[in-house]
C-alpha atoms as a PDB file:
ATOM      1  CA  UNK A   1      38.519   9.575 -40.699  1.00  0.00           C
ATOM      2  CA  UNK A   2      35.826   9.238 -43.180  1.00  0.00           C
ATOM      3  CA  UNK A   3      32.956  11.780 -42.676  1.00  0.00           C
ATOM      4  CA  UNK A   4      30.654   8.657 -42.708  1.00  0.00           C
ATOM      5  CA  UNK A   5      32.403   6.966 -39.639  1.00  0.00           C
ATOM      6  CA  UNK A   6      32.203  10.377 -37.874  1.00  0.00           C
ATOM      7  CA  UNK A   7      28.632  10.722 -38.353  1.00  0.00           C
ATOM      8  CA  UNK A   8      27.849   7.224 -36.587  1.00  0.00           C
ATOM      9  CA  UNK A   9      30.426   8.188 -33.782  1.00  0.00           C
ATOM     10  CA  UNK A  10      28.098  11.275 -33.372  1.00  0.00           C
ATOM     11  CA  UNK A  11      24.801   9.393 -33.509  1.00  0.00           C
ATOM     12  CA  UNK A  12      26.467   6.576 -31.075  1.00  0.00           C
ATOM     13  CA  UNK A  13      27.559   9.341 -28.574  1.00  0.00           C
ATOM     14  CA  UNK A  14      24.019  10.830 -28.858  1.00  0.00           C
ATOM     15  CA  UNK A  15      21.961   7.742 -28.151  1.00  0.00           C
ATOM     16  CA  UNK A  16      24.650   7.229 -25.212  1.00  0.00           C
ATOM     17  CA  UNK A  17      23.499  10.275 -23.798  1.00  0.00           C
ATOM     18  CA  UNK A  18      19.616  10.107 -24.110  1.00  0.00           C
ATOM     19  CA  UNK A  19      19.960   6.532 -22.705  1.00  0.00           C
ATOM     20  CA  UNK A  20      21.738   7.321 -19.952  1.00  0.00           C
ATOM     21  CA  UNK A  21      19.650   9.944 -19.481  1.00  0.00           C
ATOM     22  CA  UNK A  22      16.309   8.058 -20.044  1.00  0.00           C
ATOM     23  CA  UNK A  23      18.108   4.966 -17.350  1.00  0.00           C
ATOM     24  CA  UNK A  24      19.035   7.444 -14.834  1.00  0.00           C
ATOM     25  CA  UNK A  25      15.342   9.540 -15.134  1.00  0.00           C
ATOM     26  CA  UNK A  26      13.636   5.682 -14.536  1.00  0.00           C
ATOM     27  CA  UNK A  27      16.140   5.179 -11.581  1.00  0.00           C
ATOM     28  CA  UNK A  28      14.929   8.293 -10.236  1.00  0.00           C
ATOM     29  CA  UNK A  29      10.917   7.604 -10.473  1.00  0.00           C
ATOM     30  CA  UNK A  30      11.075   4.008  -9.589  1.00  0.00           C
ATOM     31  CA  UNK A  31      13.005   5.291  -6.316  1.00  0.00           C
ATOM     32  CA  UNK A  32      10.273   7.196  -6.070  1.00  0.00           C
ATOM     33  CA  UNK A  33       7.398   4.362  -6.040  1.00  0.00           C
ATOM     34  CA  UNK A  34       9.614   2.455  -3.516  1.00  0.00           C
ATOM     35  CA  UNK A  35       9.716   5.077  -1.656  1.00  0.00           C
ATOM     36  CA  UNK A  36       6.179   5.568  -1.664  1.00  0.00           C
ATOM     37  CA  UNK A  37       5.729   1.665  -1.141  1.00  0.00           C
ATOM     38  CA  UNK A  38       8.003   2.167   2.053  1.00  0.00           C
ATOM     39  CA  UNK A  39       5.075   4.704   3.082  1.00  0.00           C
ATOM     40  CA  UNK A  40       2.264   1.917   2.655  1.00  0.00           C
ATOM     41  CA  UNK A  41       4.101  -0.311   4.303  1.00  0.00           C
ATOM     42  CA  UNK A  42       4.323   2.203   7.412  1.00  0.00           C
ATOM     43  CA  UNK A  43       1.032   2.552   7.524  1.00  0.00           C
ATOM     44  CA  UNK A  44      -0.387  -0.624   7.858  1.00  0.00           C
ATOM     45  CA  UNK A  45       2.137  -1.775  10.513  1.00  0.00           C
ATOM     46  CA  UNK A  46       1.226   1.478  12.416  1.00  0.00           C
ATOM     47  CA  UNK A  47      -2.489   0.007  12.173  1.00  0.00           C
ATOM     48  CA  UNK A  48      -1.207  -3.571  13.399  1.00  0.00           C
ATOM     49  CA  UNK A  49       0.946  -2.143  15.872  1.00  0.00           C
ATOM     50  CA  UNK A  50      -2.434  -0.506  17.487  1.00  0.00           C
ATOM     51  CA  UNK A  51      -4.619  -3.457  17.501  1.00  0.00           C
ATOM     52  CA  UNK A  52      -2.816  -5.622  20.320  1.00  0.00           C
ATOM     53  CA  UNK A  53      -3.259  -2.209  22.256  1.00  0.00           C
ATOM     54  CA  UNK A  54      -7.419  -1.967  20.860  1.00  0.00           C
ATOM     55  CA  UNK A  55      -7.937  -5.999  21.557  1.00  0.00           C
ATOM     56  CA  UNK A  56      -6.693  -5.769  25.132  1.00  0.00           C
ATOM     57  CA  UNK A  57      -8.668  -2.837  26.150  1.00  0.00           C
ATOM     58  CA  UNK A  58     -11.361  -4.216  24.820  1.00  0.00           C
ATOM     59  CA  UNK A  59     -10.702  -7.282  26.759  1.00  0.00           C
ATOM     60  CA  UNK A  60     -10.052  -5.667  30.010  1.00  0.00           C
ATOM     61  CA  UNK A  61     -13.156  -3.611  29.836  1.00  0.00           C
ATOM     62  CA  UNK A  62     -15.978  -6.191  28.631  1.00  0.00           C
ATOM     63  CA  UNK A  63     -16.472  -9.809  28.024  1.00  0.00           C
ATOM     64  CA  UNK A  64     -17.517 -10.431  25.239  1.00  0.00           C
ATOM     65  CA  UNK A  65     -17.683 -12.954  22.047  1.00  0.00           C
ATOM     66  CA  UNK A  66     -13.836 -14.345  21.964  1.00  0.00           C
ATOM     67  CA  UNK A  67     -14.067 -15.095  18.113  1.00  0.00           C
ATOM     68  CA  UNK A  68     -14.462 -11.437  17.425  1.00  0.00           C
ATOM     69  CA  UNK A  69     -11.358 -10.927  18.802  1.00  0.00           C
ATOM     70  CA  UNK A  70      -9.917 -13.919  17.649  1.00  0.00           C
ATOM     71  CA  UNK A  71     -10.857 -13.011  14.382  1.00  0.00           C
ATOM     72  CA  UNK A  72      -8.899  -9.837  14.784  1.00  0.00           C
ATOM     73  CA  UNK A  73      -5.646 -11.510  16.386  1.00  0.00           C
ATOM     74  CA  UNK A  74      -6.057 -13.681  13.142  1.00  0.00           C
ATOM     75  CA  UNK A  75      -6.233 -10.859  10.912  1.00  0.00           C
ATOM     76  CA  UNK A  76      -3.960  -9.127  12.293  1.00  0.00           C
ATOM     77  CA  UNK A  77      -1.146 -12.087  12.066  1.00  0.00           C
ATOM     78  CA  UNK A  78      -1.546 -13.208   8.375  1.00  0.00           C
ATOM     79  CA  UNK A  79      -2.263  -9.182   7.102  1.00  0.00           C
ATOM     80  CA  UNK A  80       1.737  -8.442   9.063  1.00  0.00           C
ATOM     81  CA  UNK A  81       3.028 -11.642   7.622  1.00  0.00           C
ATOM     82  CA  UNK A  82       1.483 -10.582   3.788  1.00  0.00           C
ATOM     83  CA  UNK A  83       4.520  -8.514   2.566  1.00  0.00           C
ATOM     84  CA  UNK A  84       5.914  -7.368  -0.964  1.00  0.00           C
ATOM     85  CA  UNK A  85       9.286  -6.137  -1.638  1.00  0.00           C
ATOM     86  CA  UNK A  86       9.453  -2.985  -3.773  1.00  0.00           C
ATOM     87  CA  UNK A  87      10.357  -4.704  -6.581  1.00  0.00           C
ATOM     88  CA  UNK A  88       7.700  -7.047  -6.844  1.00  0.00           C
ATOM     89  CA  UNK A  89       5.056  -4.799  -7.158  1.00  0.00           C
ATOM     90  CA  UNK A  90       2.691  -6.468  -9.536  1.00  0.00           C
ATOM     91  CA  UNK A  91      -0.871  -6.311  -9.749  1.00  0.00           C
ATOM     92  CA  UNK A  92      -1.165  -9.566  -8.483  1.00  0.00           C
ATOM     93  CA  UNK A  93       1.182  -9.459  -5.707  1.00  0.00           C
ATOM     94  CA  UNK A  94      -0.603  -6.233  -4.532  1.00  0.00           C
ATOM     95  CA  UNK A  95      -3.800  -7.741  -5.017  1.00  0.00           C
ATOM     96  CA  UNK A  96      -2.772 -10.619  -2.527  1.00  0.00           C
ATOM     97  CA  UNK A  97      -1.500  -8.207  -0.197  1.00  0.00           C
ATOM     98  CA  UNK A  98      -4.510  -6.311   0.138  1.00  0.00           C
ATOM     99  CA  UNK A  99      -6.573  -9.510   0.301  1.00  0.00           C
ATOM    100  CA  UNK A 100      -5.347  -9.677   3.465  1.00  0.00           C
ATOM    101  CA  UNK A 101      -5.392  -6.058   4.953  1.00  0.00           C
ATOM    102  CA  UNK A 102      -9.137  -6.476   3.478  1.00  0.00           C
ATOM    103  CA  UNK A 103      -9.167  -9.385   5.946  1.00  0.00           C
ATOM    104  CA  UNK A 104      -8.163  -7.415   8.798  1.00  0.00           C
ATOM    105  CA  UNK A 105     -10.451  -3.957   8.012  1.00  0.00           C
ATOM    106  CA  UNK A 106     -13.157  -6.416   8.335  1.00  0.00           C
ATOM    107  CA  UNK A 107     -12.008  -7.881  11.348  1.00  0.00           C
ATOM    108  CA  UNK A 108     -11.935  -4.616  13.160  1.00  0.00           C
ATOM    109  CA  UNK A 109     -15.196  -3.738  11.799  1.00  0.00           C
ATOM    110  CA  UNK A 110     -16.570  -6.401  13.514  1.00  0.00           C
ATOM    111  CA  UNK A 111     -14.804  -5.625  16.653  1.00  0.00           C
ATOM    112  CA  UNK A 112     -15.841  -2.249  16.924  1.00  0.00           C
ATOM    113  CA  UNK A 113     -20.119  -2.786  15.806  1.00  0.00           C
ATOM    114  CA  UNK A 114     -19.620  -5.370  18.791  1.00  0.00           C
ATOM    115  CA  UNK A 115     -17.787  -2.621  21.011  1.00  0.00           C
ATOM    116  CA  UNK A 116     -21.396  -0.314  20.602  1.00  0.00           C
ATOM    117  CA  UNK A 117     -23.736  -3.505  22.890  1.00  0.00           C
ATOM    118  CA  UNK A 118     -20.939  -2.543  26.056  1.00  0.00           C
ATOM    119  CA  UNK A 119     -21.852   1.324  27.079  1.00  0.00           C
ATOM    120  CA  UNK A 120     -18.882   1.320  29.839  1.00  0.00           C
ATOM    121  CA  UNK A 121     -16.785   0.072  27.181  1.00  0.00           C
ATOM    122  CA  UNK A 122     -17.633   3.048  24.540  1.00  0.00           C
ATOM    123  CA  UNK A 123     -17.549   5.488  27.338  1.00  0.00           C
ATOM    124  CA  UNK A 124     -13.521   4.282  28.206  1.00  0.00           C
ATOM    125  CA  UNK A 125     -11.499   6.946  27.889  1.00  0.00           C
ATOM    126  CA  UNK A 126      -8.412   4.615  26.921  1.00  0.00           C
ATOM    127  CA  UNK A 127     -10.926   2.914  24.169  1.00  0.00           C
ATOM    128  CA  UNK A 128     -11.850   6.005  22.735  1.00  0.00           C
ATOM    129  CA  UNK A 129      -8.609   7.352  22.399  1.00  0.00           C
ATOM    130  CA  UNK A 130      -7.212   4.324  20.312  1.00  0.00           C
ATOM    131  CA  UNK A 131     -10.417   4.208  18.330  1.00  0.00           C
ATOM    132  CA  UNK A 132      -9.422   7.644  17.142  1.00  0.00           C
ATOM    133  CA  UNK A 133      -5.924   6.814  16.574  1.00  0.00           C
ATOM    134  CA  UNK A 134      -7.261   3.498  14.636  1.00  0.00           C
ATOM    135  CA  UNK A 135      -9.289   5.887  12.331  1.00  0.00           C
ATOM    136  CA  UNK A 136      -6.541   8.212  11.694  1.00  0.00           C
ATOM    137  CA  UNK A 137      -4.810   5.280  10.953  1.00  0.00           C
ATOM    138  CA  UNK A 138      -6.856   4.393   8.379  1.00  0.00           C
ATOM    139  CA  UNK A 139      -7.210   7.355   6.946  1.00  0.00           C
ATOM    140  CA  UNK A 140      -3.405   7.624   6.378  1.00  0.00           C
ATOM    141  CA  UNK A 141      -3.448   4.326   5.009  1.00  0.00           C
ATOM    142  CA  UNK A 142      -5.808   5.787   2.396  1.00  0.00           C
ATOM    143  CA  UNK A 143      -3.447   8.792   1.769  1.00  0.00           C
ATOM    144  CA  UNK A 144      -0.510   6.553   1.622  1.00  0.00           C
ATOM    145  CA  UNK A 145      -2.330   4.288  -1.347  1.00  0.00           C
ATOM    146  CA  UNK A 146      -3.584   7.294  -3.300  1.00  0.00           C
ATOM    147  CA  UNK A 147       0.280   8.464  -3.454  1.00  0.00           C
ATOM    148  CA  UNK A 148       1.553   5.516  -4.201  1.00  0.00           C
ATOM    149  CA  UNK A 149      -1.054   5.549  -6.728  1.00  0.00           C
ATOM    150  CA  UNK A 150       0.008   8.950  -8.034  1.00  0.00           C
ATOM    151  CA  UNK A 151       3.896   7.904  -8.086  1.00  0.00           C
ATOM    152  CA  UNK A 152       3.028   4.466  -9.906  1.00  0.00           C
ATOM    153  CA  UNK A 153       1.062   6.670 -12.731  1.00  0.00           C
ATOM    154  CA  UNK A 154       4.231   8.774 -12.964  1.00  0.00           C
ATOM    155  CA  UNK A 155       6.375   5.751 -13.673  1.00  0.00           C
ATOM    156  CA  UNK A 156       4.292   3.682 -15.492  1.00  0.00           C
ATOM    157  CA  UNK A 157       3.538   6.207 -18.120  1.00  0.00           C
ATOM    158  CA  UNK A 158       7.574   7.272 -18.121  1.00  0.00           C
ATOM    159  CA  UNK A 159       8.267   3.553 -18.357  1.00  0.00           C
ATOM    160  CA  UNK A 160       5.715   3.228 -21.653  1.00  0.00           C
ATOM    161  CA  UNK A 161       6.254   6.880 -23.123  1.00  0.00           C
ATOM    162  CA  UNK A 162       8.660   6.771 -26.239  1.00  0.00           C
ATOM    163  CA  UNK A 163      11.704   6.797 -26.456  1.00  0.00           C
ATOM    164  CA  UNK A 164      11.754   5.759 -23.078  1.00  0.00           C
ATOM    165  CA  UNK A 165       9.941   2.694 -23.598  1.00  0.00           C
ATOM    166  CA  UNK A 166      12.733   1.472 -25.809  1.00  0.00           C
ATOM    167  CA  UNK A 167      15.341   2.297 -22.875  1.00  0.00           C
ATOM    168  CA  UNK A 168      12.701   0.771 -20.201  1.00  0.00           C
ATOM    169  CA  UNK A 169      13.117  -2.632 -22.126  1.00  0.00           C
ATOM    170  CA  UNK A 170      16.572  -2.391 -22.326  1.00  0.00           C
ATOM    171  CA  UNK A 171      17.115  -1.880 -18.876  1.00  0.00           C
ATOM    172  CA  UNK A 172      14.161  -4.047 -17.756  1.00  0.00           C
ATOM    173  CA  UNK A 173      12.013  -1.628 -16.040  1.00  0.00           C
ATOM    174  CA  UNK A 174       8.246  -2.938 -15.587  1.00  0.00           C
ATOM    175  CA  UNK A 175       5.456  -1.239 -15.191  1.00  0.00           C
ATOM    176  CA  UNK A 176       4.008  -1.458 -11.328  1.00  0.00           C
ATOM    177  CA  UNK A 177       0.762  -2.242 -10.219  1.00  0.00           C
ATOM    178  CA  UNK A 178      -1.592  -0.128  -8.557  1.00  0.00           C
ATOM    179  CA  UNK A 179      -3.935  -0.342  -5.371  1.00  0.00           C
ATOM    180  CA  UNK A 180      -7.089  -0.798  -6.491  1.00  0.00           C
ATOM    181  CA  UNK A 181     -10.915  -1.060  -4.653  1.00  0.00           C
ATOM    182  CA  UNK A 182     -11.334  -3.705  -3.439  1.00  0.00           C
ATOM    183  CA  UNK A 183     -14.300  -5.985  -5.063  1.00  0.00           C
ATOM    184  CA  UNK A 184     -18.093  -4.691  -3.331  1.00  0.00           C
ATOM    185  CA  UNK A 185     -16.844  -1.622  -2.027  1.00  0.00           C
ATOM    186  CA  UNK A 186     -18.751   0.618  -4.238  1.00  0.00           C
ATOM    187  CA  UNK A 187     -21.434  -0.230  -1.404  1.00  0.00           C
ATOM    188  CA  UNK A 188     -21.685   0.974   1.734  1.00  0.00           C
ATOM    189  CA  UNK A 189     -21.726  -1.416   4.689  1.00  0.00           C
ATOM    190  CA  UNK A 190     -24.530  -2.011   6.563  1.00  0.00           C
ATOM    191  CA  UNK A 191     -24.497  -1.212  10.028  1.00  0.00           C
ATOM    192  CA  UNK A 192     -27.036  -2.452  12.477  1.00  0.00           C
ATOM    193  CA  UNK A 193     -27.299  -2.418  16.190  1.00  0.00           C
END
């Protein structure tokens, strides 16, 4: 063999190895974002799984405006029936989906400044206990989106980092979208009595 034909052998098996390298390492993180995704996902059907349980205390224990809580059974129905697979995680797709859990946040928002007018309703035992486990909901929904967030970064800048960029397009690995604020929220909502 010719020292020539050698050499590309060697540079062949070489790029074989980094790229299968590089493929398996962007196997690995977008697992990872899934994965993460999978979390999201949990957490928002943990917070729809609560509200029948919110909207029929609330029921039991007051009477009050229907379209608040038909607003919430609304919500609730199109935000559980807004879903992504984990490999359609665009910005746009993600934006949709939380277009909808938007939707619902506001729904229960509205719920719960109506909840404060009914005294025996705020003093309910079984209403207080499911308007903590609605905030600690949300608050793990928030947890959930900032590690998604965290794993996305970790791909994304794998997935656009040379040499693995060249690999990435090879293999057709996309960068994902992030979570983002939603549009207003830099200001705080106004709550009145």
């Amino acid at each position: 063999m010719s020292k020539g034909l050698i050499a590309v052998v060697v540079i062949l098996l070489i790029f074989g190895f980094v790229g299968c390298g590089k493929y398996n390492g962007l196997v690995g993180k977008d697992e990872v974002v899934k994965e993460s995704w999978a979390k999201v996902e949990s957490q928002y059907q943990r917070r729809a799984d609560l509200i029948p349980n919110l909207v029929n205390t609330v029921k039991g224990a007051a009477e009050f405006e229907k379209s608040t809580l038909t607003g919430v059974i609304e919500a609730r129905a199109k935000a559980t029936s807004t879903t992504i697979n984990a490999d359609q995680l665009t910005p746009e797709n993600i934006a949709k989906f939380q277009g909808a859990q938007d939707q619902l946040s506001g729904a229960l928002s509205r719920l719960l400044v109506s909840v404060e007018r009914y005294p025996e309703l705020k003093a309910n035992q079984n209403f207080l206990e499911l308007q903590a486990q609605l905030e600690g909901t949300e608050n793990r929904i928030t947890v959930a989106r900032n590690d998604f967030n965290t794993v996305v970064k970790d791909y994304n800048q794998e997935v656009r980092t040379f040499p693995t960029n060249l690999f990435a397009g090879i293999f057709g690995f996309a960068q994902k979208g992030y979570f983002t604020a939603t549009a207003g929220s830099e200001k705080a909502p106004t709550v009145q009595f």
